[in-house]
Structure formats: structure tokens, C-alpha cells
C-alpha atoms as a PDB file:
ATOM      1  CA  UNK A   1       0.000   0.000   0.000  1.00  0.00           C
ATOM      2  CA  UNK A   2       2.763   2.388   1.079  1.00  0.00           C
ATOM      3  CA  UNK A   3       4.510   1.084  -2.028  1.00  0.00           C
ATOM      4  CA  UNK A   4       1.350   2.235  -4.454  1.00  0.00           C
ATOM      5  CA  UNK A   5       1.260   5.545  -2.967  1.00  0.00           C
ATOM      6  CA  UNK A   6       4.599   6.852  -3.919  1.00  0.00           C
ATOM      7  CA  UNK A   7       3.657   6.202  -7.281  1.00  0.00           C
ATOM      8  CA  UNK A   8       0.720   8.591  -7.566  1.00  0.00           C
ATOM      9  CA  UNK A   9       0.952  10.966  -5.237  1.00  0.00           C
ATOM     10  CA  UNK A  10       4.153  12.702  -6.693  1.00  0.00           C
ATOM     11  CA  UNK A  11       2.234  13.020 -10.237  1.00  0.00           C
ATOM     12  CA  UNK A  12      -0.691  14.181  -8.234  1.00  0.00           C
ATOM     13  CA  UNK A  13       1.877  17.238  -7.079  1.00  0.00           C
ATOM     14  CA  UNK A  14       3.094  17.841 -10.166  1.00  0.00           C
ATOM     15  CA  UNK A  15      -0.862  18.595 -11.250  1.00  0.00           C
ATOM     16  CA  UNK A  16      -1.945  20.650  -8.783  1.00  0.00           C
ATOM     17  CA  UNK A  17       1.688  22.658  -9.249  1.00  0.00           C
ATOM     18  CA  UNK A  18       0.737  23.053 -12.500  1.00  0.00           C
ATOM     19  CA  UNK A  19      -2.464  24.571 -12.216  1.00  0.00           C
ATOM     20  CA  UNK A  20      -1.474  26.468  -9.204  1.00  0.00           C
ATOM     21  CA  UNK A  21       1.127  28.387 -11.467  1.00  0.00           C
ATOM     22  CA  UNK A  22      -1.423  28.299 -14.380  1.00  0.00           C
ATOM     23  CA  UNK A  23      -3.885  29.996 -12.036  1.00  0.00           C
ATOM     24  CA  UNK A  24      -0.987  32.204 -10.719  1.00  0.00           C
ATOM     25  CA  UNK A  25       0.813  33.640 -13.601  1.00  0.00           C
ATOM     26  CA  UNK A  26      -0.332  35.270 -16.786  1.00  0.00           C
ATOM     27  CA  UNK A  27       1.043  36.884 -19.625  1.00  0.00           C
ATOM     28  CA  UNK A  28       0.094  39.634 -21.461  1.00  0.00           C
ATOM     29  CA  UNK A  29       0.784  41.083 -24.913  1.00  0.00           C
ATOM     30  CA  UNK A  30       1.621  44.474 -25.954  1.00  0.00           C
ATOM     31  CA  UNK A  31      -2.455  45.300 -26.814  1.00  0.00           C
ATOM     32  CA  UNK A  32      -3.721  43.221 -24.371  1.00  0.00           C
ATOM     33  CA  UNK A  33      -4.810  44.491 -20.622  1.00  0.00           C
ATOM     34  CA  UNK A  34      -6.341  42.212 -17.521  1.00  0.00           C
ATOM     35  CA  UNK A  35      -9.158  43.607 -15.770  1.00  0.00           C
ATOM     36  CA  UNK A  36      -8.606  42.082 -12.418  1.00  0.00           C
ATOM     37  CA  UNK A  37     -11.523  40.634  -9.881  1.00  0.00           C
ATOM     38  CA  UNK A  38     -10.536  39.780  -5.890  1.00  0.00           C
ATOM     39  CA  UNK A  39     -13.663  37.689  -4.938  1.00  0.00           C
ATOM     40  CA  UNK A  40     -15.983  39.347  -7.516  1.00  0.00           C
ATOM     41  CA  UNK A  41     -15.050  43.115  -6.801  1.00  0.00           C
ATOM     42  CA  UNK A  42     -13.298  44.902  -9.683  1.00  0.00           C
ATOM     43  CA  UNK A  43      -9.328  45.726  -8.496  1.00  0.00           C
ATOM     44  CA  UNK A  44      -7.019  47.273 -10.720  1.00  0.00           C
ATOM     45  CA  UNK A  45      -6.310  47.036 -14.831  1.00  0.00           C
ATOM     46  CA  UNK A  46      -3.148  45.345 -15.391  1.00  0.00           C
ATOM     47  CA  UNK A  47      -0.457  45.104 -18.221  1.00  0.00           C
ATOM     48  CA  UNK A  48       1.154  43.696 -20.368  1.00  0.00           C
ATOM     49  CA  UNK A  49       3.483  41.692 -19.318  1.00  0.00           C
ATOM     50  CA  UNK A  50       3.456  39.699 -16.573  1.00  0.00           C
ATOM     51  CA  UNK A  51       0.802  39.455 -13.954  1.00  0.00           C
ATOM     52  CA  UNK A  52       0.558  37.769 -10.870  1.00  0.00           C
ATOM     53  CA  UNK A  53      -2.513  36.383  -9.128  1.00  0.00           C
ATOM     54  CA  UNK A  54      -3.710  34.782  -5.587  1.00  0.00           C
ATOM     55  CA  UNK A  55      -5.374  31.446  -6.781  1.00  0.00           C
ATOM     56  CA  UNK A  56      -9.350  30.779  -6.804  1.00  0.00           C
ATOM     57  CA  UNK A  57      -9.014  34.155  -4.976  1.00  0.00           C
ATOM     58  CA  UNK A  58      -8.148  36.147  -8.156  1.00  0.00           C
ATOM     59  CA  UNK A  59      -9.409  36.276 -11.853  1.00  0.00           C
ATOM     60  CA  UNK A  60      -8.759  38.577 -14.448  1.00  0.00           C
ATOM     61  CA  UNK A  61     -10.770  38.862 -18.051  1.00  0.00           C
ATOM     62  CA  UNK A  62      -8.367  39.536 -21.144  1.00  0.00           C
ATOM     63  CA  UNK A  63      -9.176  42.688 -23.312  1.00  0.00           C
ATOM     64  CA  UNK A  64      -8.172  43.417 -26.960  1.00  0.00           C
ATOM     65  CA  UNK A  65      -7.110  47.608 -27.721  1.00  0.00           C
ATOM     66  CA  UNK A  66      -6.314  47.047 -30.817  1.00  0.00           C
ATOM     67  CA  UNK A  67      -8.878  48.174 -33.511  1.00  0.00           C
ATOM     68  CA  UNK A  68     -11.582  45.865 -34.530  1.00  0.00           C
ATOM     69  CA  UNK A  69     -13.160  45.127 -37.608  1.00  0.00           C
ATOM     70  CA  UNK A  70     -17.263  45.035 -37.504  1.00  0.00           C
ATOM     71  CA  UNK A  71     -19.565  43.931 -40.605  1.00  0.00           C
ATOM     72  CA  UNK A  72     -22.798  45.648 -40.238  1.00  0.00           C
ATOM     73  CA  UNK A  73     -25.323  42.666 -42.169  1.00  0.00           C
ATOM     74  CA  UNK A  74     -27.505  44.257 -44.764  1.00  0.00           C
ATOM     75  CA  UNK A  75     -30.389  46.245 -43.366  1.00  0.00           C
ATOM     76  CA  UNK A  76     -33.571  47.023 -45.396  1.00  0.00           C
ATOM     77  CA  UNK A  77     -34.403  51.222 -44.900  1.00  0.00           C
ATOM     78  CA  UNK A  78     -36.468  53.193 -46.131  1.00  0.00           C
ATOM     79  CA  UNK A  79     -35.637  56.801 -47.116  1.00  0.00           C
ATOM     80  CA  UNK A  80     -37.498  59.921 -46.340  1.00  0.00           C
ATOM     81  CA  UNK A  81     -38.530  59.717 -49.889  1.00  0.00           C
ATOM     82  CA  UNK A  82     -40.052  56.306 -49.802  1.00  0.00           C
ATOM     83  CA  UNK A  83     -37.475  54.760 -51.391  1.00  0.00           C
ATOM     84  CA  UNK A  84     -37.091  51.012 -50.765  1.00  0.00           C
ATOM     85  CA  UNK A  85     -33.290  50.039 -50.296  1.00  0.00           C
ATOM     86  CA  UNK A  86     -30.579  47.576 -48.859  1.00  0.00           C
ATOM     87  CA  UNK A  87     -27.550  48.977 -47.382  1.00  0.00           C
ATOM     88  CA  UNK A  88     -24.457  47.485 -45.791  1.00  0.00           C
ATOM     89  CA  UNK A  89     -21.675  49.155 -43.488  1.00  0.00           C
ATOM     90  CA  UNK A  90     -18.279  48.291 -41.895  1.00  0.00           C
ATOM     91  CA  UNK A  91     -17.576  49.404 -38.364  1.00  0.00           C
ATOM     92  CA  UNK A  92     -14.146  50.158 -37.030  1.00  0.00           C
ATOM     93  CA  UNK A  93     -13.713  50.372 -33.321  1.00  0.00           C
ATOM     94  CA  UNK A  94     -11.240  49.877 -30.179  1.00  0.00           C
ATOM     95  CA  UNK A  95     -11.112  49.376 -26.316  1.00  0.00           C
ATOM     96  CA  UNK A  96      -9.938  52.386 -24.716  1.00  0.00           C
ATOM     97  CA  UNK A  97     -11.380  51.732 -20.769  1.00  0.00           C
ATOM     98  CA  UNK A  98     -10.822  48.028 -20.437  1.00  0.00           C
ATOM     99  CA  UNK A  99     -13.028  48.828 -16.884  1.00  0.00           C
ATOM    100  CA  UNK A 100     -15.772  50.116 -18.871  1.00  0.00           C
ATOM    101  CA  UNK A 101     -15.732  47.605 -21.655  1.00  0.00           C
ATOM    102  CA  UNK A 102     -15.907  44.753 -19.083  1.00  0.00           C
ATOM    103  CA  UNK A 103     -18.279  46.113 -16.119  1.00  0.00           C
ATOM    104  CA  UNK A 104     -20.809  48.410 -18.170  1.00  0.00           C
ATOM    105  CA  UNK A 105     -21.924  46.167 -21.153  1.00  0.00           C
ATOM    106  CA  UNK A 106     -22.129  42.483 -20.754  1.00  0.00           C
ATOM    107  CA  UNK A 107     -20.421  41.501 -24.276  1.00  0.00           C
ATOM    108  CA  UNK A 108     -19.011  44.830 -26.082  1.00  0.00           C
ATOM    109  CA  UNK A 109     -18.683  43.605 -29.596  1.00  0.00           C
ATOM    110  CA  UNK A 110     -22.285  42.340 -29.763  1.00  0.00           C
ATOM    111  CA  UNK A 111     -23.694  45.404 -28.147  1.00  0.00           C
ATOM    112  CA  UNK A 112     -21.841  48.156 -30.380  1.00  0.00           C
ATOM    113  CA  UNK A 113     -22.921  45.993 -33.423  1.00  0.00           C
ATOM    114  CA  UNK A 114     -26.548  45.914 -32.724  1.00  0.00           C
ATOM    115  CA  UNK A 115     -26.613  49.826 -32.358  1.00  0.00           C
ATOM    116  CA  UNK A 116     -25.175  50.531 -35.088  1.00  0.00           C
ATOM    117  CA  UNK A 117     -27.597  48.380 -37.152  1.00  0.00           C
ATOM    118  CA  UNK A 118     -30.413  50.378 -35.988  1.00  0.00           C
ATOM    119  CA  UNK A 119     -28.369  53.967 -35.868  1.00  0.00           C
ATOM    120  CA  UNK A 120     -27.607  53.236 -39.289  1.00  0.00           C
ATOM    121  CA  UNK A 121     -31.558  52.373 -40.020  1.00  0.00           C
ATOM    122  CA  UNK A 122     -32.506  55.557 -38.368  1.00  0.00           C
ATOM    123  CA  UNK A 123     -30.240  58.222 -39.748  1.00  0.00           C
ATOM    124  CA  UNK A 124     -30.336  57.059 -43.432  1.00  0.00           C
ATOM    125  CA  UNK A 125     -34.278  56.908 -43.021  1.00  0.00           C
ATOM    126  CA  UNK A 126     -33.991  60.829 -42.311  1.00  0.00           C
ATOM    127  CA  UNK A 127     -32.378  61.479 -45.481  1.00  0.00           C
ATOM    128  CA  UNK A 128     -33.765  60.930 -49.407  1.00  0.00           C
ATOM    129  CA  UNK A 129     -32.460  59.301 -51.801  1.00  0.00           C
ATOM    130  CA  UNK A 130     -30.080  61.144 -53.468  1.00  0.00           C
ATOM    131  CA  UNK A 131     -28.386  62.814 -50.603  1.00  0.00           C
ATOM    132  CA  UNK A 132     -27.453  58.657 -49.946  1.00  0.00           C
ATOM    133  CA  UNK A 133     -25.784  58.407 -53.097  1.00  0.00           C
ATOM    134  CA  UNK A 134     -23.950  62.157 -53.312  1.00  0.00           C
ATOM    135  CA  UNK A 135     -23.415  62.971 -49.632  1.00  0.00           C
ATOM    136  CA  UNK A 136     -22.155  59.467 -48.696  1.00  0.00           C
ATOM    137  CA  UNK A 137     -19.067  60.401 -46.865  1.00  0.00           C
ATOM    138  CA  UNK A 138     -21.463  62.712 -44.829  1.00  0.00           C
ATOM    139  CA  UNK A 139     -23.937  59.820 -43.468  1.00  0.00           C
ATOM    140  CA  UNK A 140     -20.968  57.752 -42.815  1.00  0.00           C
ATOM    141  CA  UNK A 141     -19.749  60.683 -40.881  1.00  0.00           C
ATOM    142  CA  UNK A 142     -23.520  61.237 -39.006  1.00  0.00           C
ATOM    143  CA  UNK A 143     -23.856  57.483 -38.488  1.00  0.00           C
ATOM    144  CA  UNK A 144     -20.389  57.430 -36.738  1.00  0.00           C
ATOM    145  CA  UNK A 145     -20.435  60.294 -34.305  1.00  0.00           C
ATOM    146  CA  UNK A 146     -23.738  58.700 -33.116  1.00  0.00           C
ATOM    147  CA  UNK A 147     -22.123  55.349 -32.303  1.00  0.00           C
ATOM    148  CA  UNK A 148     -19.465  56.632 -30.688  1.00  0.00           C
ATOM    149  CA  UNK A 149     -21.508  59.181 -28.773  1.00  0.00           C
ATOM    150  CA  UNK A 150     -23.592  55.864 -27.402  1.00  0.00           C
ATOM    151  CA  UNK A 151     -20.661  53.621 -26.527  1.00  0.00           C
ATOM    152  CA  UNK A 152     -18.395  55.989 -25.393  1.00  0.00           C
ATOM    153  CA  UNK A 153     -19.915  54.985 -21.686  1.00  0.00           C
ATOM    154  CA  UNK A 154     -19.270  51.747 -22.770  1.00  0.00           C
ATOM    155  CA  UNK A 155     -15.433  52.468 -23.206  1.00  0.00           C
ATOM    156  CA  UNK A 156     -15.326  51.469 -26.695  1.00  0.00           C
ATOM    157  CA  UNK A 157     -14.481  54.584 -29.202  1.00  0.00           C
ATOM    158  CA  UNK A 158     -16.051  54.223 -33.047  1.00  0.00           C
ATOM    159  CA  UNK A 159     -13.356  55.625 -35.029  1.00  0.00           C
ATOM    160  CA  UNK A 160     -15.023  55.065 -38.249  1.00  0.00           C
ATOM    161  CA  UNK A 161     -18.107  53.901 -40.383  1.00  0.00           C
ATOM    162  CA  UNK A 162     -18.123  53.102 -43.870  1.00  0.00           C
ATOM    163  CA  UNK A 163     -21.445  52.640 -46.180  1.00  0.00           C
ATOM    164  CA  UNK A 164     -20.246  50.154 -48.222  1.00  0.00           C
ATOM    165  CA  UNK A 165     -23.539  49.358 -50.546  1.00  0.00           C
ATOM    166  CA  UNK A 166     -26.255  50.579 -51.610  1.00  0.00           C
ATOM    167  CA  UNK A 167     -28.582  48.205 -53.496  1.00  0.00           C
ATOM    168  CA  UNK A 168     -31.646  49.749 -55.325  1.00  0.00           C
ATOM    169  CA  UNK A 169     -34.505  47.263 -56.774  1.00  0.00           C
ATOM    170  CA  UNK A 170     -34.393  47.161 -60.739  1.00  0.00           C
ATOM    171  CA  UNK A 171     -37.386  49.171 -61.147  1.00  0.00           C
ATOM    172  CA  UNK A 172     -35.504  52.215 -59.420  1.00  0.00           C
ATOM    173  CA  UNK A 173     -32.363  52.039 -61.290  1.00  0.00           C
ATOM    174  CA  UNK A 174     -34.262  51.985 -64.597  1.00  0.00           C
ATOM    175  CA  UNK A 175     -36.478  55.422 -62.854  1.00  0.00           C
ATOM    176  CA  UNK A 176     -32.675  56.474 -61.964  1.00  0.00           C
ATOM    177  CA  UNK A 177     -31.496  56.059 -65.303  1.00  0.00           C
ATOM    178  CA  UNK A 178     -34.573  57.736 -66.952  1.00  0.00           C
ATOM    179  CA  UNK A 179     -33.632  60.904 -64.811  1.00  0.00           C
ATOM    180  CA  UNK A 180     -30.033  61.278 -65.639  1.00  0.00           C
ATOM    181  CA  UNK A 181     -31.394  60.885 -69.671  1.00  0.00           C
ATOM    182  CA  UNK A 182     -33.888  63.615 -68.690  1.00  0.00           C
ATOM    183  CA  UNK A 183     -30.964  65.432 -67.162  1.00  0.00           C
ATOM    184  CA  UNK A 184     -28.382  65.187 -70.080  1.00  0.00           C
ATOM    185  CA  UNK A 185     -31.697  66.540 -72.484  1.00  0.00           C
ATOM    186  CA  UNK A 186     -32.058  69.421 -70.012  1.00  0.00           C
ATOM    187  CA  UNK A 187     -28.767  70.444 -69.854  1.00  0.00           C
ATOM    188  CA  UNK A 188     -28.147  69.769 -73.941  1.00  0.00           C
ATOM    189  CA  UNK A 189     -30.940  71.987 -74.584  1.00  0.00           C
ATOM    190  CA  UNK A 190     -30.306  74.570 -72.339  1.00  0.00           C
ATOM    191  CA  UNK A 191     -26.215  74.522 -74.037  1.00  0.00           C
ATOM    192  CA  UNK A 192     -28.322  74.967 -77.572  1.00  0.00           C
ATOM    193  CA  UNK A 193     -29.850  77.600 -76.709  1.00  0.00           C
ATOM    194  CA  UNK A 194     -27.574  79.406 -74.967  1.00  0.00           C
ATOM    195  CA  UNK A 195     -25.241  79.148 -78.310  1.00  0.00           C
ATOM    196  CA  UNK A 196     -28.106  80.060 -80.463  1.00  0.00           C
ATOM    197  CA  UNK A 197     -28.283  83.140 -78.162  1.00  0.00           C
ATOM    198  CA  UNK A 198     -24.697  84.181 -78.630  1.00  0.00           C
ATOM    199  CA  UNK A 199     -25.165  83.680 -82.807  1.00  0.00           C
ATOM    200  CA  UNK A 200     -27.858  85.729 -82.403  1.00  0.00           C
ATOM    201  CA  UNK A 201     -25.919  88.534 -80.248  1.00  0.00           C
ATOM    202  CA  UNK A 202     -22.863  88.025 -83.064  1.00  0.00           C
ATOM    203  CA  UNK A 203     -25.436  88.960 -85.955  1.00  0.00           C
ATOM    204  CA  UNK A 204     -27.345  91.949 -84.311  1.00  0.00           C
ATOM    205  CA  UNK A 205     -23.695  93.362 -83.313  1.00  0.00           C
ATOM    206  CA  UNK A 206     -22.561  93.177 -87.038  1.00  0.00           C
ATOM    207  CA  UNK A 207     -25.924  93.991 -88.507  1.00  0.00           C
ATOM    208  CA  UNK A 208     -25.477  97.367 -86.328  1.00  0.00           C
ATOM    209  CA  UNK A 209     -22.479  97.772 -87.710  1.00  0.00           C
ATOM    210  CA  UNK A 210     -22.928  97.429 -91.038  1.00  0.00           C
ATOM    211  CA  UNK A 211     -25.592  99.487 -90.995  1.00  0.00           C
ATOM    212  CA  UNK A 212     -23.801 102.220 -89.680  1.00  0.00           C
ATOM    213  CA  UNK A 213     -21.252 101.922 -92.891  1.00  0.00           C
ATOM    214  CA  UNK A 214     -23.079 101.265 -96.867  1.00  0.00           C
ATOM    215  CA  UNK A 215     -19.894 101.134 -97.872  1.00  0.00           C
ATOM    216  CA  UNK A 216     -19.431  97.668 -95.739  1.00  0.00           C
ATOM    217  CA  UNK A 217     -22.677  96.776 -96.646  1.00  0.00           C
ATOM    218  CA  UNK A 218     -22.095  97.078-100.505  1.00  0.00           C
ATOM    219  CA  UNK A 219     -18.920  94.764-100.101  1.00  0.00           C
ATOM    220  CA  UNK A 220     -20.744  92.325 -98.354  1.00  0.00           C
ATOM    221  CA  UNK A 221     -22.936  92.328-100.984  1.00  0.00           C
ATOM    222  CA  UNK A 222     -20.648  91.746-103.676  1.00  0.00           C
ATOM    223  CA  UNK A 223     -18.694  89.066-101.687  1.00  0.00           C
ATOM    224  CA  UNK A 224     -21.666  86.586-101.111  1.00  0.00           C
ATOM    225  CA  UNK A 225     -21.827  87.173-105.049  1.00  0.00           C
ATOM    226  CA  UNK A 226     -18.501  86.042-105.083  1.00  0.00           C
ATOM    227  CA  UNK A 227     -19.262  82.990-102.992  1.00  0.00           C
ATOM    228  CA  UNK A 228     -22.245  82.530-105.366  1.00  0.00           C
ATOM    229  CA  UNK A 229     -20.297  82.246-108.407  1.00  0.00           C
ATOM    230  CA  UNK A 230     -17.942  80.010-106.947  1.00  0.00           C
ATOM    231  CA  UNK A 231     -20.762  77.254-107.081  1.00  0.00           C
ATOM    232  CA  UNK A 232     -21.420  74.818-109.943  1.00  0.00           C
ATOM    233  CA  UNK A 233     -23.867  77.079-111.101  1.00  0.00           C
ATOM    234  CA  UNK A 234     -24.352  78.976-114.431  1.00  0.00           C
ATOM    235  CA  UNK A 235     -27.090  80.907-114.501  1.00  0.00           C
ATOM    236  CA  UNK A 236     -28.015  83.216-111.282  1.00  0.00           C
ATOM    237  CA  UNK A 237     -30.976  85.898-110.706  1.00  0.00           C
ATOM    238  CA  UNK A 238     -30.950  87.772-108.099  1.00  0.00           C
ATOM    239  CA  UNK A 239     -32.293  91.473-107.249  1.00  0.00           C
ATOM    240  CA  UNK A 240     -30.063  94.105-107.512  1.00  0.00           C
ATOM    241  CA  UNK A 241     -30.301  96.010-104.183  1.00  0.00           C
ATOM    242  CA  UNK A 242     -31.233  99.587-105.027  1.00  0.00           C
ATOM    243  CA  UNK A 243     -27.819 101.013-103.118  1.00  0.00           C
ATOM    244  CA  UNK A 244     -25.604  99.851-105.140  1.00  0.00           C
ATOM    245  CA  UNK A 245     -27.020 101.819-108.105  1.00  0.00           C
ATOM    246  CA  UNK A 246     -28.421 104.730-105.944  1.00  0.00           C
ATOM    247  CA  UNK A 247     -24.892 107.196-106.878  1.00  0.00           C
ATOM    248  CA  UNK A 248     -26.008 106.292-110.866  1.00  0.00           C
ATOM    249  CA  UNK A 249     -29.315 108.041-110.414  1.00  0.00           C
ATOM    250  CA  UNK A 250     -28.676 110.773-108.087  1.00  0.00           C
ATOM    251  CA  UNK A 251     -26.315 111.417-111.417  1.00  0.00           C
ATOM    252  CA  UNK A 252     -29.785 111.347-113.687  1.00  0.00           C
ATOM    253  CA  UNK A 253     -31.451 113.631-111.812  1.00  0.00           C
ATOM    254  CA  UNK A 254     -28.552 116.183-111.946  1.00  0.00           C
ATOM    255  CA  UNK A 255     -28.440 115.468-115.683  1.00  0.00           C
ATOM    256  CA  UNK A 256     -32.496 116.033-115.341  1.00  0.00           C
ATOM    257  CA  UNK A 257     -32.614 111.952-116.283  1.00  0.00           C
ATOM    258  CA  UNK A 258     -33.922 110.563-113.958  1.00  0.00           C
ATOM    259  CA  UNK A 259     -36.533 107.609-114.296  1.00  0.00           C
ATOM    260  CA  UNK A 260     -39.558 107.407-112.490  1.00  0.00           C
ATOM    261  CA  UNK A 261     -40.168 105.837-109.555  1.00  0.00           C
ATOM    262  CA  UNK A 262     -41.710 102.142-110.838  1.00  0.00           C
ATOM    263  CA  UNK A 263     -38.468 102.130-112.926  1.00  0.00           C
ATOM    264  CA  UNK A 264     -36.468  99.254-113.948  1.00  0.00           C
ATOM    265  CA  UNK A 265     -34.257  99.277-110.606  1.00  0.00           C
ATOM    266  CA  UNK A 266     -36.760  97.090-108.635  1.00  0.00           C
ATOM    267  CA  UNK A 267     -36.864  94.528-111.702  1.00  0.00           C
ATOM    268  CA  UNK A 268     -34.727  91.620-111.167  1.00  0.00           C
ATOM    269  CA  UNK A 269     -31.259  91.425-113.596  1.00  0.00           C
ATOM    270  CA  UNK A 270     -29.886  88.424-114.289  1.00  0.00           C
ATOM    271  CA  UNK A 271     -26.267  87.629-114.378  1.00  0.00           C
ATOM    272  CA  UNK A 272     -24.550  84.804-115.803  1.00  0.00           C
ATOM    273  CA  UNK A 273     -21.620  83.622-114.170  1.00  0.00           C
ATOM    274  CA  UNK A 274     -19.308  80.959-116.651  1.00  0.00           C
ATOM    275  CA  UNK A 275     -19.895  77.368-114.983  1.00  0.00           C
ATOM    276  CA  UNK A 276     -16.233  75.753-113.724  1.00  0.00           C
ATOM    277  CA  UNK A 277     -15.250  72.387-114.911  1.00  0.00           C
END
């Protein structure tokens, strides 16, 4: 019997050694901090490194600071325009009161992503459609300083919030793509116009002028004839503006010539112009 028993009681020490240092010593990363219980009641935040504690009198709960990754799972809103919509997000947040993060919220990273399902629910509902697809950056921006506003009792700060999708049904991207048509018409028309305007402008400003000259007028004239002639054309009648012979018949009335007024100066003439090969 005596024999038996120095065969399992040393192995017997070497387990309860074991779990005694186990139980006694810990060691902690760089990012990682031990909140410390003595017999339930919060002590002290400790680490890294190592830490020491008094066995089954002594626990301590492990915290991550480094920053964590949340997906926020696709959540069906509904904008302030009654537009129906699935939208996705991506969370970022750290630990920055281990306390906090352990005593105030039973799990942390459950809790901060629930609220920021239904913050994100409730601030894109306040906003139409358009300002979610132009002004994303800015939601992200609302949604997050809401978060962190929340958890910040919590210990946990929100650092940033990404809208990552926004999924329309089929019959809204066709209305979508109807309106940006509608908008490219708009704005082509409007560009039209505002040229035709201008030509417009251009011609009063050299009608004005000419007007102000005959002489400019006249060689206006006889350039479009110019241009004229230039054509494939061999035969061309045209009337023969009553300036251009007005200095012939102020010359007939000095001479005491002068025709009468249904004379032939409002008949057409005709001028032939020799056709180019």
C-alpha cells in the first residue's frame, strides 16, 4: 500500500503545481490588458506583461485595444422619400477603458454591433435618396459620431463607419437612369440655346455695324456674289439692291434723267456667271 502511494501521489503534485502556477501567472501582450476581480469586486487594470494572481481568490478577463473590424449585415431602410433600399456598413472600433468595456456592457462587440444596425436604419431613413448616393461620406460621418456618442460609456471609441452598398430594386435604377437621360436633355438643350443666343448677339452686333457703314454693306454684298459664283452654277438671278445703283441716279437727276419711280431698278437682272469644270 505504502509502495502504491509513492507512485501517484508525486504526479498528483506535479498537477496541482501546475495549475497552481497556471492559475498564478499570466502573460500579457503588448495590446492586451487584464481587468482584475478579488472575490468578484473589480481591483485594478493590469499590463502587459506579466501578472501575478492569488489562486481561486483572483481572476482577471483579457481585453483586446487594438482596432476591430465590424460587418454591419444588410439592413432594409427606407428613405425619407419612400425609397425602398438595402444597405451594408463596416464598423471600425477599439477598447480604450478596459473597466468600462468589461463592467458596463455584458459583451461589447455584440452590443456596439446591434446599435449601429439600428443607428444606421434611423439616420439614413432621415435622409432621401439622393443625398445617400452624393453625400455618402457625410452619413458615414452622421452614423459614426452617433455610435461613438452611445458607446463611449461603454469604453469602446467608433473611429469610423463606412457605407459600403447601396442596393436599389431594378425598377428604381431603370427610374434612376430615366432621370439622368432627362438630365443630359435638359442640360443639352439649355447649351443649344444658350449658343443660339450668342449667334444671335454676333449677328445683331454686325448687322449694327454694317448698318452704320453702306460702304461695308455694298462689299458684303458683292462678296456673297462672289461665294455665289464660286458654285457649280451657271445661270443666277438675283435682285439688284437699289444702293448699289443709288450714286447712278442721283447722277440722272442732276443730268435732269432721272426715271420714275416704278423704274427698272426694282426689276430683277440676271447675271450669268461661266460654270467651272
Amino acid at each position: 500500500m505504502y509502495a502504491w502511494s509513492l507512485y501517484i501521489i508525486p504526479p498528483i503534485i506535479l498537477i496541482v503545481g501546475f495549475a497552481l502556477i497556471t492559475a498564478t501567472v499570466k502573460i500579457l501582450r503588448e495590446y492586451e490588458r487584464a481587468v482584475v476581480f478579488t472575490l468578484g469586486r473589480f481591483e485594478k487594470v493590469k499590463g502587459p506583461g506579466l501578472v501575478l494572481l492569488l489562486p481561486f481568490i483572483q481572476e482577471m478577463v483579457r481585453v483586446d485595444l487594438r482596432i476591430q473590424v465590424i460587418e454591419i449585415p444588410t439592413q432594409d431602410v427606407i428613405s425619407h422619400d419612400n425609397v425602398s433600399m438595402k444597405v451594408d456598413a463596416v464598423l471600425y472600433f477599439n477598447v480604450v477603458n478596459p473597466e468600462r468595456a468589461i463592467i458596463q456592457v455584458q459583451n461589447y462587440r455584440p452590443a456596439t454591433n446591434m446599435l449601429a444596425q439600428t443607428t444606421l436604419r434611423a439616420v439614413l431613413g432621415q435622409h432621401e435618396l439622393d443625398e445617400m448616393l452624393s453625400e455618402r461620406k457625410k452619413l458615414s460621418a452622421d452614423v459614426q459620431s452617433i455610435i461613438d456618442t452611445q458607446t463611449e460609456t461603454w469604453g469602446i471609441k467608433v473611429s469610423n463607419v463606412e457605407i459600403r452598398t447601396v442596393e436599389l430594386t431594378d425598377n428604381m435604377v431603370k427610374a434612376i437612369a430615366k432621370q439622368a437621360e432627362a438630365e443630359r436633355d435638359r442640360r443639352a438643350k439649355i447649351i443649344h440655346a444658350e449658343a443660339e443666343f450668342q449667334a444671335s448677339q454676333t449677328l445683331v452686333d454686325a448687322a449694327r455695324v454694317l448698318s452704320g457703314i453702306p460702304a461695308a454693306m455694298q462689299l458684303r454684298y458683292l462678296q456673297t456674289l462672289a461665294e455665289i459664283g464660286a458654285e457649280q452654277n451657271s445661270t443666277i438671278i438675283f435682285p439688284m439692291p437699289i444702293d448699289i445703283i443709288k450714286p447712278f441716279l442721283e447722277l440722272l437727276d442732276k443730268a435732269g434723267k432721272a426715271p420714275r419711280g416704278n423704274g427698272v431698278v426694282r426689276e430683277p437682272v440676271a447675271m450669268e456667271f461661266p460654270a467651272r469644270a
